[in-house]
Protein backbone atom coordinates (compact mmCIF):
# COMPACT_ATOMS: atom_id res chain seq x y z
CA UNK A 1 -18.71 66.87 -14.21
CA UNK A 2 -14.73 66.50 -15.11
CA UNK A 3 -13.72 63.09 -13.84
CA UNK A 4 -9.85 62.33 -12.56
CA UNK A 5 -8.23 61.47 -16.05
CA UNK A 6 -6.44 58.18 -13.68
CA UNK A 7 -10.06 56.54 -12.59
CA UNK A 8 -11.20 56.82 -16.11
CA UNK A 9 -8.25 55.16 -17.24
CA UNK A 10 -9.12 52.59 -14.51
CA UNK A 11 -12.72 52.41 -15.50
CA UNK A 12 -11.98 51.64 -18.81
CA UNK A 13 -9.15 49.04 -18.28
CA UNK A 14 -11.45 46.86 -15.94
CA UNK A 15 -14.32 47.37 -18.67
CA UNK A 16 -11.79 46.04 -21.57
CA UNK A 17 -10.71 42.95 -18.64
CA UNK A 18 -14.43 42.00 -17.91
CA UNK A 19 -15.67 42.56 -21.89
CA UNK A 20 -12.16 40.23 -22.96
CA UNK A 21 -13.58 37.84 -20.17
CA UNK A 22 -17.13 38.26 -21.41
CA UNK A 23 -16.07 37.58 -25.02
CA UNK A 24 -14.16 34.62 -23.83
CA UNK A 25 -17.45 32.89 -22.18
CA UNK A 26 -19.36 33.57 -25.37
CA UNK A 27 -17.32 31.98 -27.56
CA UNK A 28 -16.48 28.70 -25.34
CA UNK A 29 -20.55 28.74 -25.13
CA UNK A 30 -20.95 29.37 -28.93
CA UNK A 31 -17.76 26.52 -29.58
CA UNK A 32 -20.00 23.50 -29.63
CA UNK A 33 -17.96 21.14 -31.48
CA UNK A 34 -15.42 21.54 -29.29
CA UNK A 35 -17.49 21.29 -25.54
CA UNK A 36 -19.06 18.34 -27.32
CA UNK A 37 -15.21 16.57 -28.15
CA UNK A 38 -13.89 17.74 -24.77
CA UNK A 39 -17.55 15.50 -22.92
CA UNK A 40 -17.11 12.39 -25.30
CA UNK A 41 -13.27 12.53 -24.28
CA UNK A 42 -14.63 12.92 -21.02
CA UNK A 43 -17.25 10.00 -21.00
CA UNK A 44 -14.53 7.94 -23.07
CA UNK A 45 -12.30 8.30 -20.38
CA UNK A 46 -14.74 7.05 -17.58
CA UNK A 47 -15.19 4.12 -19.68
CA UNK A 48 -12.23 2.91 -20.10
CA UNK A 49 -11.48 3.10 -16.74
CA UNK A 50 -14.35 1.66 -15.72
CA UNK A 51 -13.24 -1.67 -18.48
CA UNK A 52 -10.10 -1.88 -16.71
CA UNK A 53 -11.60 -2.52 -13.75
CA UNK A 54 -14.04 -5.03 -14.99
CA UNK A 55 -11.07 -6.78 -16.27
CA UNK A 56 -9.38 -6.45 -13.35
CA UNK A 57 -11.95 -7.79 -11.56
CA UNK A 58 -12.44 -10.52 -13.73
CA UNK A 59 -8.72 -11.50 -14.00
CA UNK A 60 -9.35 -11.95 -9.92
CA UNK A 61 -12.02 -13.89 -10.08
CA UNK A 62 -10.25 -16.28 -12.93
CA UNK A 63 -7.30 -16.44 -10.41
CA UNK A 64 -8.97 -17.49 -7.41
CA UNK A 65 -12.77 -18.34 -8.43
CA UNK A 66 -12.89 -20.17 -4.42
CA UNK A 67 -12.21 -16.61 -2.95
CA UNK A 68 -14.91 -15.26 -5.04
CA UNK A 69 -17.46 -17.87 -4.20
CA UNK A 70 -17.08 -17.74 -0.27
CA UNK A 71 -16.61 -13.78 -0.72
CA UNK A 72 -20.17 -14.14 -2.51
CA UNK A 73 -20.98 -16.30 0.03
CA UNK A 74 -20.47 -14.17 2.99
CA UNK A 75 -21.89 -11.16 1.60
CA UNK A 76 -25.16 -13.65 0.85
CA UNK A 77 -25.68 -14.39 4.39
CA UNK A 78 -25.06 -11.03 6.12
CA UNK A 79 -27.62 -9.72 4.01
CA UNK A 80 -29.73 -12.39 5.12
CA UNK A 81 -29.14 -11.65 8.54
CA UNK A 82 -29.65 -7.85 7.89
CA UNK A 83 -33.08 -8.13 6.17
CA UNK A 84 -35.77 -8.31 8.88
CA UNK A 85 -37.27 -11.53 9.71
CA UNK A 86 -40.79 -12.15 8.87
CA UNK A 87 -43.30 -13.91 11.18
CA UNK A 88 -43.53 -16.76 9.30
CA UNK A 89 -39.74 -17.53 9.30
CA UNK A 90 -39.83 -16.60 13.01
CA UNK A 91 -42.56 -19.60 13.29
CA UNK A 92 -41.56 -21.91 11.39
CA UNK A 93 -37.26 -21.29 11.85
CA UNK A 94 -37.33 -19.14 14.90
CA UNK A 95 -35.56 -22.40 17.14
CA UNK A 96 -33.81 -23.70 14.33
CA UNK A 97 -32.52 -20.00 13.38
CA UNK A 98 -31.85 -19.58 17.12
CA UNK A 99 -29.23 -22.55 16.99
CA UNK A 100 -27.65 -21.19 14.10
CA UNK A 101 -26.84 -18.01 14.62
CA UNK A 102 -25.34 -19.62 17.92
CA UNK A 103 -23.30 -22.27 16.26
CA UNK A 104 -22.37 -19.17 14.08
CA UNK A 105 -20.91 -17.35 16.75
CA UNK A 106 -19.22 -19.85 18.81
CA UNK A 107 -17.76 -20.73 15.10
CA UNK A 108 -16.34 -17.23 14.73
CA UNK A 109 -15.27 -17.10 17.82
CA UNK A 110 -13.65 -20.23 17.89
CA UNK A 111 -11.56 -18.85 14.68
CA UNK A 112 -10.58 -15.83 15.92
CA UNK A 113 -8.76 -17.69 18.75
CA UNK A 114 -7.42 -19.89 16.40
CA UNK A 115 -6.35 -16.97 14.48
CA UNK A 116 -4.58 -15.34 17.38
CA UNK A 117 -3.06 -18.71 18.35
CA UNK A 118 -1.66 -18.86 14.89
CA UNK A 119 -0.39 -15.21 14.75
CA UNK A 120 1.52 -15.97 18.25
CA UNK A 121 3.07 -19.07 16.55
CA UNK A 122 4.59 -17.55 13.68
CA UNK A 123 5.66 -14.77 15.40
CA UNK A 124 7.45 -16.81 17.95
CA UNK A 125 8.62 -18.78 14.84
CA UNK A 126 10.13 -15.75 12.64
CA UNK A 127 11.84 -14.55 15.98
CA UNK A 128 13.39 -17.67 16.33
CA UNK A 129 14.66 -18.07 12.68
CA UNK A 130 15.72 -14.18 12.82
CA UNK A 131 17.66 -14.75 15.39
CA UNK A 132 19.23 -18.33 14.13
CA UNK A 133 19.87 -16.10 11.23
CA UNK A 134 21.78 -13.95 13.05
CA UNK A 135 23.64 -16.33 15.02
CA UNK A 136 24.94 -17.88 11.29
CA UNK A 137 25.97 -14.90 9.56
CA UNK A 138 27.99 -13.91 12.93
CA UNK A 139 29.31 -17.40 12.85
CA UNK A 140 30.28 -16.76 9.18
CA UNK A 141 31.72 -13.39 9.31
CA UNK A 142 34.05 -14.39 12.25
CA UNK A 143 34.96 -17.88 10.42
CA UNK A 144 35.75 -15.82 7.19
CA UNK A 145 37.77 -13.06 9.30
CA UNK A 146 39.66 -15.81 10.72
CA UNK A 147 40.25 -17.29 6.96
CA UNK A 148 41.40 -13.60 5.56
CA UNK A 149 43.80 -12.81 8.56
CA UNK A 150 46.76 -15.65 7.55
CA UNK A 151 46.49 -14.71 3.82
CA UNK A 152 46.89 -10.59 4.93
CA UNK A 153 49.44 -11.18 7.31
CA UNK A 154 51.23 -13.95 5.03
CA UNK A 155 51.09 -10.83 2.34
CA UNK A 156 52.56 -8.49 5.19
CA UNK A 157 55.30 -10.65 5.80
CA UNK A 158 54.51 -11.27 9.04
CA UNK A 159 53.25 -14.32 11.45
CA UNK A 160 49.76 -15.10 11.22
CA UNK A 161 49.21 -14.99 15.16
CA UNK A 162 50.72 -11.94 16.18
CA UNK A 163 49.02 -9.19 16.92
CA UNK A 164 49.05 -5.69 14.28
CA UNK A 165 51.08 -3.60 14.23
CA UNK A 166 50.85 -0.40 16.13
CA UNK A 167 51.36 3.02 14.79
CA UNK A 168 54.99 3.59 16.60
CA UNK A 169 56.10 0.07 15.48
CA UNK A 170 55.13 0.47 11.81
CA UNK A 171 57.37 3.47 11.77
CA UNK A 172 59.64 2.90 14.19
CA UNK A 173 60.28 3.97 17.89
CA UNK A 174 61.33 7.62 17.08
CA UNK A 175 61.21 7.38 13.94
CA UNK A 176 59.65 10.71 11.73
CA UNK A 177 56.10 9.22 10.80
């Protein structure tokens, strides 16, 4: 019958936590202003986000209306070629549709080559302009050392073509540094 005094103390401390937690949940559920504000802030959110994207999109297609077009374009005829051909078209635009999708191919092909030929190109073309680059600001750095070394040495006192000063000759042979 007589309980440990400490687990009924425990029994009633997790019955306050889960009744605070229970009171909690009813009022949030009874609080229907506020779940309503907290959805419409919610939905208002999604929609503006959504209206910057439609203005972003639109902004694109203002800036470069020929990208949209053969974007449009292309996405127009691969779903063509994804829907199913009927057998009618394959009657009537079977050879035809043959040739096509051919001339298609050796088309995109054809590009891709050109593509890669045109990647090797400016490749071979930034290489050579890095390393003219290089070759100028070397060219540069040694003409202005060669500009700064008569000024220093004029300012040293001494001739412009001899050599520095080691650290025994600065201080003298012997001499305490």
């Amino acid at each position: 019958m007589g309980q440990d005094p400490d687990a009924i103390r425990q029994d009633i401390a997790q019955t306050r936590s889960e009744l605070s937690e229970t009171v909690e949940a009813v009022g949030y559920k009874a609080d229907v202003p506020s779940r309503a504000k907290e959805a419409v802030s919610d939905k208002m959110d999604s929609v503006k986000s959504v209206t910057q994207t439609a203005r972003q999109a639109a902004g694109l297609a203002k800036e470069n209306p020929l990208g949209l077009a053969i974007g449009a374009a292309a996405i127009g005829f691969l779903a063509g070629l994804a829907v199913p051909s009927t057998r009618v078209e394959d009657e009537r635009l079977g050879p035809v549709a043959d040739q096509v999708k051919d001339r298609v191919k050796e088309t995109g092909e054809e590009a891709v080559e050109r593509g890669k030929q045109v990647a090797q190109e400016v490749a071979s073309s930034a290489a050579d302009t890095a390393r003219h680059s290089a070759q100028e600001l070397a060219d540069t750095a040694r003409q202005s050392a060669e500009d700064v070394r008569p000024r220093h040495a004029k300012a040293l006192g001494r001739s412009p073509i001899s050599p520095p000063l080691c650290i025994s000759q600065r201080h003298g042979a012997g001499a305490d540094p």
